[in-house]
Protein backbone atom coordinates (compact mmCIF):
# COMPACT_ATOMS: atom_id res chain seq x y z
CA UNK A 1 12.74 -6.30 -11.42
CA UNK A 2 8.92 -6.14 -9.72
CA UNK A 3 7.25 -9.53 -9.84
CA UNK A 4 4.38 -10.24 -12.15
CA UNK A 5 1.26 -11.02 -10.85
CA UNK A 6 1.70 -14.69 -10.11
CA UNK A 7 -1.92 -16.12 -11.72
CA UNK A 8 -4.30 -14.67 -14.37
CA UNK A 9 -6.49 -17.27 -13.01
CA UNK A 10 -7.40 -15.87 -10.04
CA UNK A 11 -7.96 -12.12 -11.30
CA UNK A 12 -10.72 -13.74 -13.06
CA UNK A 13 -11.90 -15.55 -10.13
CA UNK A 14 -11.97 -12.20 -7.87
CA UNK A 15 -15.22 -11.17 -9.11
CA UNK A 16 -16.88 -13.62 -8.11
CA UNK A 17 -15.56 -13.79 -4.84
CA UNK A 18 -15.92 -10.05 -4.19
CA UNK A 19 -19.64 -10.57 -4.90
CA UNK A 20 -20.05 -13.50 -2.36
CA UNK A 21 -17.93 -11.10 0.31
CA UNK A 22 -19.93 -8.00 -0.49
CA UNK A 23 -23.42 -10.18 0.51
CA UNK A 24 -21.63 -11.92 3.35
CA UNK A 25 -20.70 -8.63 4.43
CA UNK A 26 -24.58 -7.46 4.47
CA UNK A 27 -26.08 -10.01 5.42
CA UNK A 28 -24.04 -10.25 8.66
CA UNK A 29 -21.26 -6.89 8.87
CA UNK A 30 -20.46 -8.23 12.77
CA UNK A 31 -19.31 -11.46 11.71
CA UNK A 32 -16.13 -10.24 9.50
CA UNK A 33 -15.10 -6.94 11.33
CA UNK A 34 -15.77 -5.05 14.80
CA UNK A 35 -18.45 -2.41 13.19
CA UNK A 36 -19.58 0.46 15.66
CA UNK A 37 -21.03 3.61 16.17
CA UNK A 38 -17.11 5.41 15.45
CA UNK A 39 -15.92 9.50 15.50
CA UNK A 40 -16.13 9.20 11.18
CA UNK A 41 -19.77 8.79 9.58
CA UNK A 42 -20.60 9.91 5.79
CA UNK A 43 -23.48 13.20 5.16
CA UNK A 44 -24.57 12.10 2.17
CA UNK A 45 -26.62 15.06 2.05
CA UNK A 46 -24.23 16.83 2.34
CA UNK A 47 -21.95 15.05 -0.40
CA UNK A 48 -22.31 15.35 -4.11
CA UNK A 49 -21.52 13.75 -7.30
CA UNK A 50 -21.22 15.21 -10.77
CA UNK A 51 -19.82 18.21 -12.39
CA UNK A 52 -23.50 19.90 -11.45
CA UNK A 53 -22.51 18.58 -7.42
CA UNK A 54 -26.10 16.52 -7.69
CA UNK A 55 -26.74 15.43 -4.03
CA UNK A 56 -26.48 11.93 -2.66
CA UNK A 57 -30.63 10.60 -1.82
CA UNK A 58 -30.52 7.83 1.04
CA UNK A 59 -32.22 4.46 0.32
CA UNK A 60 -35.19 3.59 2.01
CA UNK A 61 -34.19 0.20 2.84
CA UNK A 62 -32.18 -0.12 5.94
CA UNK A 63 -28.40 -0.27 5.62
CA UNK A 64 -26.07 -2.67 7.41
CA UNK A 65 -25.01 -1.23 11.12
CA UNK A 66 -22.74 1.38 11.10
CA UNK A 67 -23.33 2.24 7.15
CA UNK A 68 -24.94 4.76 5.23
CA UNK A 69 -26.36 4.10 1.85
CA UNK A 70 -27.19 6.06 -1.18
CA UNK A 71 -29.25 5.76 -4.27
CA UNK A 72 -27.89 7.12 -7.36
CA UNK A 73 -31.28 6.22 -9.71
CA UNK A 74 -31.72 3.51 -11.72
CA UNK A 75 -30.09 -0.05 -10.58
CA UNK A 76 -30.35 1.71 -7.14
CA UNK A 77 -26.58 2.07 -6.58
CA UNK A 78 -24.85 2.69 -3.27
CA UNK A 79 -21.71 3.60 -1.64
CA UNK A 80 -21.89 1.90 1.75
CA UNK A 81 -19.29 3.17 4.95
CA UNK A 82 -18.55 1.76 8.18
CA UNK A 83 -16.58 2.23 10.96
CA UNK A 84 -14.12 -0.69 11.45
CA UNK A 85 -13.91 -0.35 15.92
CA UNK A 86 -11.01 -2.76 16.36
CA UNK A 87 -8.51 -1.37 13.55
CA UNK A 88 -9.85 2.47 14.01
CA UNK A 89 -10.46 3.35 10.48
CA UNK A 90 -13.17 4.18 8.20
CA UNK A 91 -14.19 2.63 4.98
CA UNK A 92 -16.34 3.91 2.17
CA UNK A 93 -17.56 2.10 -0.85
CA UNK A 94 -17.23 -1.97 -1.14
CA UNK A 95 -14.46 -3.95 1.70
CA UNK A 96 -13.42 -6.94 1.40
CA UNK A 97 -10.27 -9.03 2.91
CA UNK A 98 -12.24 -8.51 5.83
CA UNK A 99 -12.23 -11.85 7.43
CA UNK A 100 -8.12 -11.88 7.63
CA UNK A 101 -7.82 -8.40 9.18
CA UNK A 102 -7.70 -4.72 8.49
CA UNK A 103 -10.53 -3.94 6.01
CA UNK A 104 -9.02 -2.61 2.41
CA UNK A 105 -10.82 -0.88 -0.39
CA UNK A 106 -11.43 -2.42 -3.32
CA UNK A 107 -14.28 -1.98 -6.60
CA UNK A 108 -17.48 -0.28 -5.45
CA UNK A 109 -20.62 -0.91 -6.68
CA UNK A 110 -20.27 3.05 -7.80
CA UNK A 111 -18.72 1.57 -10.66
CA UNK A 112 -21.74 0.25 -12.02
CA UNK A 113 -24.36 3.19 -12.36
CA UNK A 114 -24.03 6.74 -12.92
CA UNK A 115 -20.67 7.28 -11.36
CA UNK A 116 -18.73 6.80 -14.66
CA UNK A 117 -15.34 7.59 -14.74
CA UNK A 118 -14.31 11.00 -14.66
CA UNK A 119 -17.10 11.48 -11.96
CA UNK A 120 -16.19 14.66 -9.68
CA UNK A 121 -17.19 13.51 -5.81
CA UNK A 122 -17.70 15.98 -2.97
CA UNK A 123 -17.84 13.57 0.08
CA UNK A 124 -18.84 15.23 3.13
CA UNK A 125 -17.97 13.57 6.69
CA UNK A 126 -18.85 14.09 10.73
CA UNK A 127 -16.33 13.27 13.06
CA UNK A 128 -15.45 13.83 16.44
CA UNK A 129 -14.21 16.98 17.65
CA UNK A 130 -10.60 15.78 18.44
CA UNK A 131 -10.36 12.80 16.98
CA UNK A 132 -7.08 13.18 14.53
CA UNK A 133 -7.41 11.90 10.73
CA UNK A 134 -4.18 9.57 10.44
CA UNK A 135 -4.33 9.91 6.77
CA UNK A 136 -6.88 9.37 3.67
CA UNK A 137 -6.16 6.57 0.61
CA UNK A 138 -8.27 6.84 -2.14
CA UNK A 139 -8.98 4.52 -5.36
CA UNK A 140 -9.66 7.25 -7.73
CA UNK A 141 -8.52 9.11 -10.42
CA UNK A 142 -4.91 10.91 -9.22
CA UNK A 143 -4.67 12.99 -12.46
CA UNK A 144 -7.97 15.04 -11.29
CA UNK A 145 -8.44 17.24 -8.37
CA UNK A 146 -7.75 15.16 -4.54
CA UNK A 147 -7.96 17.22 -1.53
CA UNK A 148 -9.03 17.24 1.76
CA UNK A 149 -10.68 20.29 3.75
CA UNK A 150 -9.36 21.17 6.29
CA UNK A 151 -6.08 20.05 5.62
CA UNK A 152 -3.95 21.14 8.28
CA UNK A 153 -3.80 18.16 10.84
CA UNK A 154 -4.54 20.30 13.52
CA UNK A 155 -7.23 21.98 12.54
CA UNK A 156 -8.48 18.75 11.09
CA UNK A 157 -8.52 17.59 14.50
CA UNK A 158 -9.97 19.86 16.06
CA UNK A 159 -13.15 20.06 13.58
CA UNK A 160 -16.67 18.30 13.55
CA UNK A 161 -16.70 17.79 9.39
CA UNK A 162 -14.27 17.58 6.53
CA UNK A 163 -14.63 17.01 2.75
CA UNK A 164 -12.94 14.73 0.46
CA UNK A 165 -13.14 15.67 -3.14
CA UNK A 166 -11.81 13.14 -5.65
CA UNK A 167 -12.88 11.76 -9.14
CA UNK A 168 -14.46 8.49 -10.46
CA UNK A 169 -11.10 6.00 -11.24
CA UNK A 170 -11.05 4.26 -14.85
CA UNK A 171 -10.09 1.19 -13.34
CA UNK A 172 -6.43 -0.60 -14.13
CA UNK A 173 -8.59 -3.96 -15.07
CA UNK A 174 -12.39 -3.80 -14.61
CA UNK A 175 -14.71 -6.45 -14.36
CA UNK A 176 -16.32 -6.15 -17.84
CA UNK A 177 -13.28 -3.87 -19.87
CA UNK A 178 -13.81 -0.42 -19.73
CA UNK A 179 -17.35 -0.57 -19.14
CA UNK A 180 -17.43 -0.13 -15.34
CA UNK A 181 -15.13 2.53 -12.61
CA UNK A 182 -13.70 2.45 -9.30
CA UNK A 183 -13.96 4.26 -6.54
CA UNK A 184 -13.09 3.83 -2.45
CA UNK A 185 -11.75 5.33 0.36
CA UNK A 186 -10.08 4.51 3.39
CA UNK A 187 -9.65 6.79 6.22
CA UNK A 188 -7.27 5.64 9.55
CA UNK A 189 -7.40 7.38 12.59
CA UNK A 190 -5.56 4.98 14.61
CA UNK A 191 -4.21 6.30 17.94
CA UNK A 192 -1.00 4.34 16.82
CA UNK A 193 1.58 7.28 16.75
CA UNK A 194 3.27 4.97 13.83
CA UNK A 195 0.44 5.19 11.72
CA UNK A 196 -0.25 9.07 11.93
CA UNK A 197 1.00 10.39 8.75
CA UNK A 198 -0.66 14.17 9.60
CA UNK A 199 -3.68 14.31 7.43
CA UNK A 200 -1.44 12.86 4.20
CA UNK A 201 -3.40 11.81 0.83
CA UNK A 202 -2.36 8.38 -0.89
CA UNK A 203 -4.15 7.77 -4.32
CA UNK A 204 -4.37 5.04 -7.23
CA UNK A 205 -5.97 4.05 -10.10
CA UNK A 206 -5.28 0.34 -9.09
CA UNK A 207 -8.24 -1.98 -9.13
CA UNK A 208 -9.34 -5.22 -7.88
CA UNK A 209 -7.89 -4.60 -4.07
CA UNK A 210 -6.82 -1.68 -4.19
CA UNK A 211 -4.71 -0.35 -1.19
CA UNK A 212 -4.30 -1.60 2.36
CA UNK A 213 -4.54 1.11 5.36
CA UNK A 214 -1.22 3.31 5.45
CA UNK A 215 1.47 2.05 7.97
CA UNK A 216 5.15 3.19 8.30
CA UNK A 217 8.01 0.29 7.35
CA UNK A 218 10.18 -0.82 10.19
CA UNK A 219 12.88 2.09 8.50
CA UNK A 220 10.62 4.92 9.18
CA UNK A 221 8.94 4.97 5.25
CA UNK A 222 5.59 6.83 4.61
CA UNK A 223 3.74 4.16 2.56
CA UNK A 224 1.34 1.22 1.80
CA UNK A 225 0.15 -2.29 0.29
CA UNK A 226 -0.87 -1.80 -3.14
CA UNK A 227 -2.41 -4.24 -6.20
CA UNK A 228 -3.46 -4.14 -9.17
CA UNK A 229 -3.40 -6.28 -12.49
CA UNK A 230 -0.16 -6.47 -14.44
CA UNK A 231 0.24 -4.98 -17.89
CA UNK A 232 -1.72 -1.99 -17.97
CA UNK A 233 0.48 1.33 -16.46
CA UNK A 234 -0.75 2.50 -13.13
CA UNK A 235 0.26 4.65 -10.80
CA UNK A 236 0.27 5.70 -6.79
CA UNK A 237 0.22 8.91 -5.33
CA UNK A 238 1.49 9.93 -2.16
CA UNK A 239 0.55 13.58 -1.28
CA UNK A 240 2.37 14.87 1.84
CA UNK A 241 2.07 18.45 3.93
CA UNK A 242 5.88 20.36 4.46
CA UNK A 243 5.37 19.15 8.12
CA UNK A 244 4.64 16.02 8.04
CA UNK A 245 8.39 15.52 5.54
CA UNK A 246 10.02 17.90 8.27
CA UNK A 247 8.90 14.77 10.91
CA UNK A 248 10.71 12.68 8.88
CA UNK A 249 13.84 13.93 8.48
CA UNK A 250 13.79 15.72 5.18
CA UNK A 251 15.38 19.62 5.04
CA UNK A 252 15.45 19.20 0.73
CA UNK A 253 12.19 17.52 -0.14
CA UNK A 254 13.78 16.87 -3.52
CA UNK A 255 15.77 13.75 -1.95
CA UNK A 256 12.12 11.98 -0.87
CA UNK A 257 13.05 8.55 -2.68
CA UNK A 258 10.43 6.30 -3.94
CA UNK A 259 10.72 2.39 -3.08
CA UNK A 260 8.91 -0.94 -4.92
CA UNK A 261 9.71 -3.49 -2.22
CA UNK A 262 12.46 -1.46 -0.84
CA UNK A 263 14.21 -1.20 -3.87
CA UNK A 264 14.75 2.42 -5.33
CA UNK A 265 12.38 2.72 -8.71
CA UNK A 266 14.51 5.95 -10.22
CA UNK A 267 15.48 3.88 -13.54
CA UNK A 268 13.84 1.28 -13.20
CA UNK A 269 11.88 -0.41 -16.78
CA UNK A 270 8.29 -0.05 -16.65
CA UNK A 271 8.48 2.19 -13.20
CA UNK A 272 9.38 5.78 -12.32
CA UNK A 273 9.47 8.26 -9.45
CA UNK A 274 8.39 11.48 -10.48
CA UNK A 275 8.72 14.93 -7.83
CA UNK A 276 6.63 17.46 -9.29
CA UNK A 277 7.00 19.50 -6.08
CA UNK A 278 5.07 22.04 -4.03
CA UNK A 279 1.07 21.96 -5.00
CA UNK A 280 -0.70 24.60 -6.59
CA UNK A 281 -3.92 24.04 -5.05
CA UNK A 282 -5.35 22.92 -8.66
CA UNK A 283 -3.80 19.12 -8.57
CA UNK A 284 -3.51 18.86 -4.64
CA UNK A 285 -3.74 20.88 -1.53
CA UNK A 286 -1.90 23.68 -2.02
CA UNK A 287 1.27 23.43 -0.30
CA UNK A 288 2.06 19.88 0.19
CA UNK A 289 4.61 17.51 -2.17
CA UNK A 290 3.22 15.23 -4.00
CA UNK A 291 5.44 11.89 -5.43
CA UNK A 292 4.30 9.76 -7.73
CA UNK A 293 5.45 5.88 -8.47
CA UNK A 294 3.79 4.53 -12.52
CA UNK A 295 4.79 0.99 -13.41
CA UNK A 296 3.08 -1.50 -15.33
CA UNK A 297 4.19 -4.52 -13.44
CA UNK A 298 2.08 -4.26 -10.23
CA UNK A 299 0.93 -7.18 -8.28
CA UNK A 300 1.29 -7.16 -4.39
CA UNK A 301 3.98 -4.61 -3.55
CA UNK A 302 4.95 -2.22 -0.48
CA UNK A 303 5.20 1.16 -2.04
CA UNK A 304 7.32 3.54 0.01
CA UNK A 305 8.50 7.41 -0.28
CA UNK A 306 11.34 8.49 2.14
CA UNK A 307 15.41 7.72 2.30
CA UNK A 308 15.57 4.14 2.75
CA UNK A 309 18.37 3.11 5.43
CA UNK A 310 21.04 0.23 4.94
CA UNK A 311 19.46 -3.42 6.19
CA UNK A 312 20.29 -5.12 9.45
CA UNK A 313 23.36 -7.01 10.25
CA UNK A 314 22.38 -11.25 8.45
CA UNK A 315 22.86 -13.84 10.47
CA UNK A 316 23.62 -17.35 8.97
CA UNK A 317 22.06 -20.60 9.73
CA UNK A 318 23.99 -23.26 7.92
CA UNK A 319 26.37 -25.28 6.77
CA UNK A 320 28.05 -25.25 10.15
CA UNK A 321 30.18 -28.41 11.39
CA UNK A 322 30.93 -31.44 9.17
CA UNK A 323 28.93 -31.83 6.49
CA UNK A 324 28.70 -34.71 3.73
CA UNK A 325 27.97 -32.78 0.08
CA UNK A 326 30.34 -30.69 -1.69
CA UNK A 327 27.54 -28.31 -3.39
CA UNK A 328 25.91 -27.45 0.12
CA UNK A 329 22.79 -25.05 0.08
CA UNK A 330 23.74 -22.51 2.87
CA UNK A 331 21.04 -20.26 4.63
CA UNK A 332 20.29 -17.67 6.63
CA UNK A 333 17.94 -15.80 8.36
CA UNK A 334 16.00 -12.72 6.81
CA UNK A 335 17.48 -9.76 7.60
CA UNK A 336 15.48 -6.53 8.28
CA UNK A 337 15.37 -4.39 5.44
CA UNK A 338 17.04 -6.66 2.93
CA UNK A 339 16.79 -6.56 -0.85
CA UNK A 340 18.62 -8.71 -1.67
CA UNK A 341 21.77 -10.89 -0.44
CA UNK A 342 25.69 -11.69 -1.13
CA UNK A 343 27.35 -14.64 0.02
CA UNK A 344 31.11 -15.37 0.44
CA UNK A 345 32.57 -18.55 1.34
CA UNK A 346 36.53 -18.90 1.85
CA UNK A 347 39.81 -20.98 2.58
CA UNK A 348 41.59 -19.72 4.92
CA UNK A 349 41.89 -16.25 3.14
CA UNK A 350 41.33 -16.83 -0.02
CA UNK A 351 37.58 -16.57 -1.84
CA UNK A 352 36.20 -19.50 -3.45
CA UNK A 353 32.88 -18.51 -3.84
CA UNK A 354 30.73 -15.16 -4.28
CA UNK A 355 27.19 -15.18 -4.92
CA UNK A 356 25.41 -11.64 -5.43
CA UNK A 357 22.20 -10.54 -6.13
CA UNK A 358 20.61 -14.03 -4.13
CA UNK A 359 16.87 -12.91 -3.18
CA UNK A 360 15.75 -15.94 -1.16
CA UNK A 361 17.81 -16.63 2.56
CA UNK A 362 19.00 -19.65 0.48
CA UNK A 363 21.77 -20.39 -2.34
CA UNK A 364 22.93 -23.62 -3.62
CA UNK A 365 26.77 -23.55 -4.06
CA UNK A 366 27.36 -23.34 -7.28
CA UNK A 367 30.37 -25.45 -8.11
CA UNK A 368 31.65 -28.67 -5.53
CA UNK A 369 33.77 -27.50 -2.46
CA UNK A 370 37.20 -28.95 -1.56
CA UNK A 371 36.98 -32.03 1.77
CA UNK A 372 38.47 -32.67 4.57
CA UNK A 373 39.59 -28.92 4.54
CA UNK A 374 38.18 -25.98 6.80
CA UNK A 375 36.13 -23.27 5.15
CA UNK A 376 34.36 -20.30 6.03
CA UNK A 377 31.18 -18.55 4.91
CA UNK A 378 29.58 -15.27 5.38
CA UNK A 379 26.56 -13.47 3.81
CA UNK A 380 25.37 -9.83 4.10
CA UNK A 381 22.02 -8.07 3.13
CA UNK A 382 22.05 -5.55 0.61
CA UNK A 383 19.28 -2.48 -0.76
CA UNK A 384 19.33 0.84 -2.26
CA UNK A 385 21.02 2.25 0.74
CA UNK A 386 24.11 -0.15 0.40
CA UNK A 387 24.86 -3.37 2.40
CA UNK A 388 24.40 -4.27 5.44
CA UNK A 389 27.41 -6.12 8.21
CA UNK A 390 27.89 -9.46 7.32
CA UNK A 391 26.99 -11.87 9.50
CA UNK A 392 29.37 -13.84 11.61
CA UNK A 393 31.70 -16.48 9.43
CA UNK A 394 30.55 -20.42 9.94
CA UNK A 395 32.78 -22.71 10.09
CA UNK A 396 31.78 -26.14 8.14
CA UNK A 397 34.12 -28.96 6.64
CA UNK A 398 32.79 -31.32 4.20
CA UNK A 399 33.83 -35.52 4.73
């Protein structure tokens, strides 16, 4: 089952750290992330909000390097970008996590003014003539209209401007009910070829964080970090061209699997993995898959679409040797792509003990073990795939 957020406490708290962050972050934009002059800048003249496409106005004040700023009227709203020069990727709208690594999107102050939810956005952006577009996440609205233009990855890359279109997010848990809205957008264009993911779309209406930077799991999954407040049904969007599935080893789109912490969601309570199959053009780009993961249990959780393959061989720690308790705790090392774990410990042949289903590299025998006698023990991970090999057999007696 997915893990509940672990403290109420601190979703209460977040505000007002996100506020202290956001000034940090303009008072002094060098100290908490390399900012430059990068290939991805926002036109807000260019860009437009509102069912009448209303254009963005830039504030007279002068924005933090390597932003652009906007005002939206009254409170003299903004939706602030910058161009993170270490980590290769573009933000728009409010950062934070900034001071422990790759920027991630989170509530904008968007939320606050005339961007309501339900707010249509035409985002227009220059970029370098060959500089590729890894992929776009969004915190926005995925039942509305989410595209990119152009969306072919080649042409992408080969073009000075493209345009983001996306709607205003009601937000999973706002700061003040339903009062305020999300949006924010995250665009990597790493040279890393592991985090290219051709020009794919990844959407949610979680709040508070909302999404980390794409990145590929060590088995070759198309996904990313998200969070969001548990108890209120959200969902994540991953939007993916024919080509970019073809890369990954898919003939039958159909079999793309969806994954919660590497575990399959397909019938899971409170989660589901829905393939509504080749766009339309009215949803999402026309041509691409799009799968979608709801649950109403989120917290911090790798969220994954591909075929998830069987977890490396375990490798036990201890008991090993003579030992002096008869309800030993025996561990092991974590094993790549495990789920879970099963343990076996033995006489000779015969099977004293089987634990299943253990999800910390620890278990605490669960009855007392014969002395003075030789036993064995082995343990194996285990996901959706099936098990893994189980690790070579220790040999431990107890005094």
């Amino acid at each position: 089952m997915i893990r509940r957020c672990s403290s109420a406490r601190s979703l209460r708290l977040l505000p007002a750290l996100l506020g202290v962050l956001l000034l940090t972050m303009v008072l002094a934009p060098a100290a908490l992330a390399t900012v430059g002059a990068g290939p991805i800048t926002w036109l807000p003249a260019d860009s437009t909000y509102g069912v009448a496409e209303t254009p963005f106005v830039a504030l007279p004040a002068p924005a933090p390097a390597g932003a652009g700023a906007t005002s939206l009227g009254p409170g003299a709203a903004y939706g602030a970008g910058f161009w993170d020069d270490g980590r290769e990727v573009y933000v728009m709208g409010f950062a934070n996590n900034m001071l422990m690594g790759m920027p991630v999107i989170a509530e904008t102050e968007l939320g606050v003014t005339p961007l309501y939810s339900g707010v249509p956005l035409k985002l227009v952006f220059q970029k370098t003539a060959g500089q590729r577009v890894d992929s776009v996440a969004l915190l926005g609205d995925p039942e509305a209209l989410v595209s990119i233009d152009p969306a072919d990855p080649a042409v992408l890359t080969a073009a000075t401007q493209f345009t983001v279109r996306a709607t205003v997010a009601d937000p999973v848990q706002s700061r003040s009910g339903d009062v305020g809205a999300a949006f924010g957008l995250s665009v990597d264009c790493s040279s890393l070829p592991a985090r290219d993911f051709q020009a794919s779309l990844f959407v949610t209406n979680m709040h508070w964080l909302d999404i980390d930077p794409p990145t590929f799991s060590s088995a070759g999954l198309a996904g990313l970090s998200a969070h969001g407040s548990s108890g209120t049904e959200a969902t994540f969007d991953g939007i993916f061209a024919p080509a970019f599935l073809t890369a990954m080893g898919f003939t039958d789109f159909n079999e793309v699997q969806g994954y919660v912490d590497l575990t399959a969601v397909t019938g899971w309570t409170g989660a589901a993995l829905t393939v509504p199959g080749v766009g339309d053009g009215s949803l999402w780009p026309a041509g691409s898959w799009k799968y979608r993961i709801t649950n109403s249990n989120w917290c911090t959780h790798n969220i994954l679409f591909g075929r998830l393959t069987s977890p490396a061989k375990a490798s036990g720690v201890s008991p090993k040797g003579t030992i002096g308790i008869t309800r030993p705790t025996f561990k092991w090392k974590k094993a790549n792509l495990a789920a879970k774990y099963e343990v076996r410990v033995y006489r000779g042949s015969k099977l004293l003990l089987k634990k299943t289903g253990a999800s910390l590299p620890s278990w605490k025998a669960s009855k007392a073990l014969p002395r003075k006698v030789y036993l064995t023990w082995k343990v194996r991970a285990v996901n959706s795939a099936g098990p893994g090999s189980f690790s070579t057999a220790l040999k431990f007696k107890i005094r």
